[in-house]
Protein backbone atom coordinates (compact mmCIF):
# COMPACT_ATOMS: atom_id res chain seq x y z
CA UNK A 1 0.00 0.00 0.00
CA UNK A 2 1.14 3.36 -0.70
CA UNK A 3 2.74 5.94 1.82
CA UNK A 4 0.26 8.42 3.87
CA UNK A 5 1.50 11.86 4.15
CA UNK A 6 1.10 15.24 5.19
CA UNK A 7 2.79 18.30 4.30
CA UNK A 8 3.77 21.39 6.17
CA UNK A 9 5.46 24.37 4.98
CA UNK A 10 8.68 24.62 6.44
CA UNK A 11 10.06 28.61 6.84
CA UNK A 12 13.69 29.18 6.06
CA UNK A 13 14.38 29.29 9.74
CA UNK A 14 13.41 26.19 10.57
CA UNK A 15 16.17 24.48 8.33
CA UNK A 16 19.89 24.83 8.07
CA UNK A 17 21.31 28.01 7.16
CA UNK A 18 23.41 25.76 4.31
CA UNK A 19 21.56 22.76 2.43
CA UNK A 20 23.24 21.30 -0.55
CA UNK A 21 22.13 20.30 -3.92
CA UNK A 22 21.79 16.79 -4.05
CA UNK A 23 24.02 15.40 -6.89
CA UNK A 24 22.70 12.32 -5.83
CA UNK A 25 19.06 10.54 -4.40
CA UNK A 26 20.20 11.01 -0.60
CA UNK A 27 20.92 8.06 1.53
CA UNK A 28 18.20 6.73 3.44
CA UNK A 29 19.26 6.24 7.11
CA UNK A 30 17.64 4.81 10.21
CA UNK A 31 18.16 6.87 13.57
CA UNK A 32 18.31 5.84 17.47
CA UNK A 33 17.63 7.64 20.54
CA UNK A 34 15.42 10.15 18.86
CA UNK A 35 17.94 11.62 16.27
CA UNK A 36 16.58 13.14 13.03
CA UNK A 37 19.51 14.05 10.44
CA UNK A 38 19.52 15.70 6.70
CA UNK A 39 22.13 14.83 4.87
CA UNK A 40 23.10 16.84 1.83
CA UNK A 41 25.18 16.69 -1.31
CA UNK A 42 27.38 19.17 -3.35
CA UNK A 43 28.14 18.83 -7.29
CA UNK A 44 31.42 20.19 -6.43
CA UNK A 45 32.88 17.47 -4.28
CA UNK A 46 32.46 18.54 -0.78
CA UNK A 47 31.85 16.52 2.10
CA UNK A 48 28.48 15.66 3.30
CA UNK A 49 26.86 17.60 5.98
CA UNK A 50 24.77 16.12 8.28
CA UNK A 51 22.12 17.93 10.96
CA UNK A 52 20.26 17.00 13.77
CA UNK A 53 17.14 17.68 15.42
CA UNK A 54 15.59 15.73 18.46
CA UNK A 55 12.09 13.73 17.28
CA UNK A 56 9.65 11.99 19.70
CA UNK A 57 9.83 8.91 18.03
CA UNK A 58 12.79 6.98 15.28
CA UNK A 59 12.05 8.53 11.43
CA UNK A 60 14.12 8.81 8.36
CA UNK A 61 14.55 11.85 6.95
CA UNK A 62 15.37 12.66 2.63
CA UNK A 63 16.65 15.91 1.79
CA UNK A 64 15.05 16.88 -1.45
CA UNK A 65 15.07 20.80 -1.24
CA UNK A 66 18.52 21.96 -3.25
CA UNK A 67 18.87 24.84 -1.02
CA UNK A 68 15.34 26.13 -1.40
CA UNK A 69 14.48 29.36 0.75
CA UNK A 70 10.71 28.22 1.91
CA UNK A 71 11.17 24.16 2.14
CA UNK A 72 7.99 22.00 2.53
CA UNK A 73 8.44 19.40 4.86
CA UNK A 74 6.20 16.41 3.92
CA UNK A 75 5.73 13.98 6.47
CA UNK A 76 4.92 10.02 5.50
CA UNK A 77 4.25 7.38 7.18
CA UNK A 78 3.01 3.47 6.30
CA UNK A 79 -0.36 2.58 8.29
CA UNK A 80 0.69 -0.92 8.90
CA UNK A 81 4.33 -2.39 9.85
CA UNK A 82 6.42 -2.55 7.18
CA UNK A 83 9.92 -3.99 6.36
CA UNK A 84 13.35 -1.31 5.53
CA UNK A 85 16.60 -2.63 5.36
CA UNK A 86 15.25 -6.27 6.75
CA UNK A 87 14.37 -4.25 9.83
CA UNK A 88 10.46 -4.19 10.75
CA UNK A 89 8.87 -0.83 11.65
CA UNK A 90 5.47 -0.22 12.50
CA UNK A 91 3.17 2.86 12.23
CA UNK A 92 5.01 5.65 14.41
CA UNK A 93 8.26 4.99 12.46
CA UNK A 94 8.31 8.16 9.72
CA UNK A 95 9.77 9.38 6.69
CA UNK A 96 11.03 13.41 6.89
CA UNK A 97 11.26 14.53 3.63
CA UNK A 98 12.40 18.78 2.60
CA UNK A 99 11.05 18.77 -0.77
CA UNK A 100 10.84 22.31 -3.18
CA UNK A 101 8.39 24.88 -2.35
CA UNK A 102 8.59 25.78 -6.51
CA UNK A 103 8.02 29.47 -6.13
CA UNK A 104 10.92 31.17 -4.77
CA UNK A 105 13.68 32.18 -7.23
CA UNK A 106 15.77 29.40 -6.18
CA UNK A 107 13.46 26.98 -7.23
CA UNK A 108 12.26 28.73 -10.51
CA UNK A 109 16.26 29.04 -11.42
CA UNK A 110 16.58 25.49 -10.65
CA UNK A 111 13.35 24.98 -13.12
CA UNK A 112 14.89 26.47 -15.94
CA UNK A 113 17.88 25.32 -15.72
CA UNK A 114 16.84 21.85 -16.32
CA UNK A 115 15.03 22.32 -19.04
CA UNK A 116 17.16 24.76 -20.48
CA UNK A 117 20.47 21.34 -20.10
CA UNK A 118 17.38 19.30 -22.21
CA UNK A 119 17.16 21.76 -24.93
CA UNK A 120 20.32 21.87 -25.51
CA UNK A 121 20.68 18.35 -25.12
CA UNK A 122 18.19 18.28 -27.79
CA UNK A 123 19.94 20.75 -30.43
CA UNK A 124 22.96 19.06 -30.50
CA UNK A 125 21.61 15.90 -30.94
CA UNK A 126 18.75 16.65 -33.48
CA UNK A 127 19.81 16.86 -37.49
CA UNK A 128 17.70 19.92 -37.57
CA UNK A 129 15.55 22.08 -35.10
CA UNK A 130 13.19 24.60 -36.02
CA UNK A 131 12.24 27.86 -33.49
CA UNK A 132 8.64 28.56 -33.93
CA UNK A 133 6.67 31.15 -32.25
CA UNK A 134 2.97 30.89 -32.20
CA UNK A 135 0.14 33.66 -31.05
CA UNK A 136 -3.72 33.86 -31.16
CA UNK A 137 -5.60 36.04 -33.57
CA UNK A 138 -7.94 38.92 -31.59
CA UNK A 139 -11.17 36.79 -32.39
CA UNK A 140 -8.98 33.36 -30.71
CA UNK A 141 -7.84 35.30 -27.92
CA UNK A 142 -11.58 36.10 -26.98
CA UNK A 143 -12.77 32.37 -27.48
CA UNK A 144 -10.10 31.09 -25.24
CA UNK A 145 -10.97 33.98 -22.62
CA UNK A 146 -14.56 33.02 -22.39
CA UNK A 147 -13.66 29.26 -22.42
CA UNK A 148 -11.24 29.98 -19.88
CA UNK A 149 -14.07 31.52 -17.38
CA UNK A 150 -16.72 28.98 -17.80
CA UNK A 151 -14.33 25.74 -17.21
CA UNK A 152 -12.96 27.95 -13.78
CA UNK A 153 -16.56 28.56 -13.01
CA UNK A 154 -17.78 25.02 -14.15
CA UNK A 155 -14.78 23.75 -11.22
CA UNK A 156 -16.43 25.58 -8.03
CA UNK A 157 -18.59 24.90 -5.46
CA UNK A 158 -22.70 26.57 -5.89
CA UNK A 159 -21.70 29.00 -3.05
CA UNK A 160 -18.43 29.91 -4.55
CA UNK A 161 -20.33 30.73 -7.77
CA UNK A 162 -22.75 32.58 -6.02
CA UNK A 163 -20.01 34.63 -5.25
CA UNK A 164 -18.12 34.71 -8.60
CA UNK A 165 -20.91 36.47 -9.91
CA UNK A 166 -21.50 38.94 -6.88
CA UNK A 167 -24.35 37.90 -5.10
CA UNK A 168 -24.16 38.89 -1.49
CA UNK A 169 -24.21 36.09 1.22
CA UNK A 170 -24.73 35.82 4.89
CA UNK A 171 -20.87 35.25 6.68
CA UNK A 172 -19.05 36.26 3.85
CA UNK A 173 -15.55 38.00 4.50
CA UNK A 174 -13.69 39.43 1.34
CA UNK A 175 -11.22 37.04 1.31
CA UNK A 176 -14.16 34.78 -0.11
CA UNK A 177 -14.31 37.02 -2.94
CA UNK A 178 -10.53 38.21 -3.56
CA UNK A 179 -10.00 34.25 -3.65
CA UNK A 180 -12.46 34.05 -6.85
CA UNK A 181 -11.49 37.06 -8.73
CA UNK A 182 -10.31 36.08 -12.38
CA UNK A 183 -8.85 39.35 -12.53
CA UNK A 184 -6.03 38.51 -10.70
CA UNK A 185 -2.83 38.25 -13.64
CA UNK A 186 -0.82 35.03 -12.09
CA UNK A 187 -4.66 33.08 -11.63
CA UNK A 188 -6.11 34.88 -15.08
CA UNK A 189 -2.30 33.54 -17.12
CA UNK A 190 -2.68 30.04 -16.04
CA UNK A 191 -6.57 29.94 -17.19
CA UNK A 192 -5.21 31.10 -20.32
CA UNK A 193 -2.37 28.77 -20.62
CA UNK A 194 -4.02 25.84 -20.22
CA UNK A 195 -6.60 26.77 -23.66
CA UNK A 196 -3.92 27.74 -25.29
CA UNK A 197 -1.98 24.67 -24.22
CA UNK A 198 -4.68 22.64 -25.61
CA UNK A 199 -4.50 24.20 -29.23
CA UNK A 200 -0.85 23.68 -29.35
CA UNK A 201 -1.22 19.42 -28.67
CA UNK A 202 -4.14 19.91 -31.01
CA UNK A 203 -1.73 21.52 -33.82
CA UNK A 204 1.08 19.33 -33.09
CA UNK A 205 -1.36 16.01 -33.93
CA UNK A 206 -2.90 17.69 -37.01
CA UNK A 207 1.08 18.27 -38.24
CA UNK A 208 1.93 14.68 -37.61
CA UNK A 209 -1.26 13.41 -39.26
CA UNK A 210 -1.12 15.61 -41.96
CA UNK A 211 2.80 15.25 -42.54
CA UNK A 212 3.81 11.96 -41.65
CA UNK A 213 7.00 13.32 -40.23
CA UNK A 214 8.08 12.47 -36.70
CA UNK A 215 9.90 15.22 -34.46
CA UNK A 216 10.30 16.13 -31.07
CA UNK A 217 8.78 19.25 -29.44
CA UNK A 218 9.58 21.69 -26.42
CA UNK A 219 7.43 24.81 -25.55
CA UNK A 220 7.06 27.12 -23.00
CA UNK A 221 4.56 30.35 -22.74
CA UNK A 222 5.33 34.08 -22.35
CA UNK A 223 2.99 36.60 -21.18
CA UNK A 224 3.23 39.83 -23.63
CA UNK A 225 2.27 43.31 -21.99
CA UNK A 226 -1.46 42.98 -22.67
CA UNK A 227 -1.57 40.08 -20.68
CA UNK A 228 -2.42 37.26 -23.36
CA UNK A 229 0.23 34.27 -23.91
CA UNK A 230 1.69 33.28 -26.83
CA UNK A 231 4.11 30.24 -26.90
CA UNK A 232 7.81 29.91 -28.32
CA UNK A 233 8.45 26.17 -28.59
CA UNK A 234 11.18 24.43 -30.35
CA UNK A 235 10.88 20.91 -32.94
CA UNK A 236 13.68 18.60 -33.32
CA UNK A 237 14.28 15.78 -36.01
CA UNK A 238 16.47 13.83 -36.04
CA UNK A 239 19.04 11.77 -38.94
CA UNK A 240 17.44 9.90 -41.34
CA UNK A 241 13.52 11.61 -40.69
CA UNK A 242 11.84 13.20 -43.46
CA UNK A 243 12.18 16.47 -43.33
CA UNK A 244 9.74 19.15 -42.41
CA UNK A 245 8.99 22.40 -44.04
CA UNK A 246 7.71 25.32 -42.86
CA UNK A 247 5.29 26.01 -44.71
CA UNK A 248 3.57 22.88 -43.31
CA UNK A 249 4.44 24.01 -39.82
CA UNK A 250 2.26 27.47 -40.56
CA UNK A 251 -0.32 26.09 -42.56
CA UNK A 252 -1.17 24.10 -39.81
CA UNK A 253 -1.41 26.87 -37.50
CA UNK A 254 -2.93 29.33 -39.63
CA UNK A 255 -6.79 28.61 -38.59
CA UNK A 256 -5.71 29.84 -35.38
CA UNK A 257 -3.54 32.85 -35.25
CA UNK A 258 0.23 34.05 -36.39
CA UNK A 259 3.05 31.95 -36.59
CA UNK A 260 6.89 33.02 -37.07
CA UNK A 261 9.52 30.05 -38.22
CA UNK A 262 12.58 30.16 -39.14
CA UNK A 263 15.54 27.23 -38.73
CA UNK A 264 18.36 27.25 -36.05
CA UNK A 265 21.54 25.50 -36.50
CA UNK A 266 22.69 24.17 -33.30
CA UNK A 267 22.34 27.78 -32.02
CA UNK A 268 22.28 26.80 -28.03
CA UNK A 269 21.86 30.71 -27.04
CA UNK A 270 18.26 30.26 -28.62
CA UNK A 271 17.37 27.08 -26.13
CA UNK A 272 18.49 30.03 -23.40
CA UNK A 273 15.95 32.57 -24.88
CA UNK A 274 13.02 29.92 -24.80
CA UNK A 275 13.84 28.93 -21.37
CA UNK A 276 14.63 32.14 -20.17
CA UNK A 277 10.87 32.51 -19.07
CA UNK A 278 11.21 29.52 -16.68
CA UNK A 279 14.19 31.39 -14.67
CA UNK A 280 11.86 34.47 -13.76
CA UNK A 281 10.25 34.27 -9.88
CA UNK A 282 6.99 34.28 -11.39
CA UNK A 283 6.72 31.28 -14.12
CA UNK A 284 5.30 28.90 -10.85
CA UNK A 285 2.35 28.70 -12.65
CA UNK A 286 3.80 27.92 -16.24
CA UNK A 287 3.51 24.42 -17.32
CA UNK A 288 6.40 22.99 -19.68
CA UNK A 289 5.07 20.37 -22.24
CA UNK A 290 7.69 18.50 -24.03
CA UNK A 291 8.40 15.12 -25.80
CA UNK A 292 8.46 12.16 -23.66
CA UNK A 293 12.32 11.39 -22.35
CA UNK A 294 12.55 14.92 -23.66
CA UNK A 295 16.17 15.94 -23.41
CA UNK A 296 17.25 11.83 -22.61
CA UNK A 297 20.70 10.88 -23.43
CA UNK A 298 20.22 8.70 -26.75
């Protein structure tokens, strides 16, 4: 059966000053006479660290946050006994674990950094790769607005929509209604994300059906000054596919907006530009969609 857990945000106080990167999946270590420890691991050689805190009971603990400034401490534990290292523990025997809070600009540099070693992974690997840059027409931009507002309103509760669209209640503070508000930018980008995220896997099945051409894909949003997203994404072939054109790239995307193609050649700074997004404190909400094993070591 799977792990219980909780999860409790963790303030930067409340962990060591220094916590490495792991390099590594951190050791997993049983403890005695109420010891927790976090053990941590640099990519540039130095020696583990190891802290302790005193804990009611025995509990492992897996140090997951790379140096994260607001860790979340997730707390699971195994209803029934259980076996670990041919020892047998039973229900008040714990796992600690610091994972990523995903917002803070450590986290959102660590983000974009990964990707950003895929991509490039991916342009030196690939035969060709072409940088394509889509955006919604005016008329597409309103569709996927309204969409955007009935699925959010189709997702709450009867008194929360009761609220969406102003009625007054009995007991209601205004942190009811600020929590609603689609105009709020970080809430009102992800709506629009996720329609325009579904146009893009949409146009990148009608170009394989349509082509017979296999590739490899990579995209990430933007948010221009108005507020709307539009997506730079990048598609890799490799030696030996059939080559695709771009003209079949923006034909494809034509019945929805503007598209802007042109061919890179191994150019690694543009893998930067399209992850560059990712890096920025406030891309928590962005979703990355890419290839599966996107970035893999062939």
């Amino acid at each position: 059966m799977p792990f219980s857990f909780s999860s409790v945000p963790v303030s930067s106080t409340d962990v060591p000053e220094k916590v490495l990167v792991p390099a590594i999946p951190p050791v997993v270590i049983p403890f005695e006479d109420s010891l927790l420890s976090v053990q941590g691991y640099s990519f540039h050689g130095e020696s583990s660290i190891f802290y302790n805190y005193k804990i009611d009971h025995s509990c492992f603990c897996l140090d997951f946050s790379g140096g994260c400034c607001s860790p979340v401490l997730l707390i699971l534990y195994y209803p029934y006994k259980t076996v670990i290292f041919d020892v047998e523990y039973t229900y008040n025997h714990f796992f600690y674990v610091f994972t990523r809070c995903r917002r803070c600009s450590v986290c959102c540099k660590s983000r974009g950094m990964f990707w950003l070693r895929r991509a490039q992974t991916e342009v030196m690997q690939s035969s060709r790769t072409w940088f394509v840059t889509l955006t919604f027409s005016p008329s597409n931009h309103i569709k996927n607005y309204a969409l955007t507002i009935s699925q959010y309103v189709e997702t709450l509760s009867l008194r929360d929509r009761d609220l969406f669209f102003g009625k007054k209640l009995d007991h209601t503070c205004i942190e009811d209604v600020r929590g609603l508000n689609i105009s709020d930018p970080d809430l009102k980008f992800r709506l629009l994300c996720k329609g325009f995220g579904d146009k893009i896997v949409l146009f990148l099945k009608r170009l394989r059906k349509n082509t017979f051409k296999k590739f490899r894909y990579f995209f990430v949003f933007e948010k221009h000054k108005s507020g709307n997203p539009h997506v730079h994404m990048l598609i890799h072939q490799e030696p030996g596919d059939e080559l695709l054109k771009k003209a079949e790239v923006q034909e494809e995307w034509i019945r929805e907006g503007f598209s802007h193609v042109r061919l890179l050649r191994e150019d690694l700074n543009t893998a930067r530009y399209v992850c560059k997004y990712l890096l920025k404190e406030g891309s928590k909400g962005i979703r990355v969609r890419a290839s599966f094993r996107y970035g893999s070591m062939k």
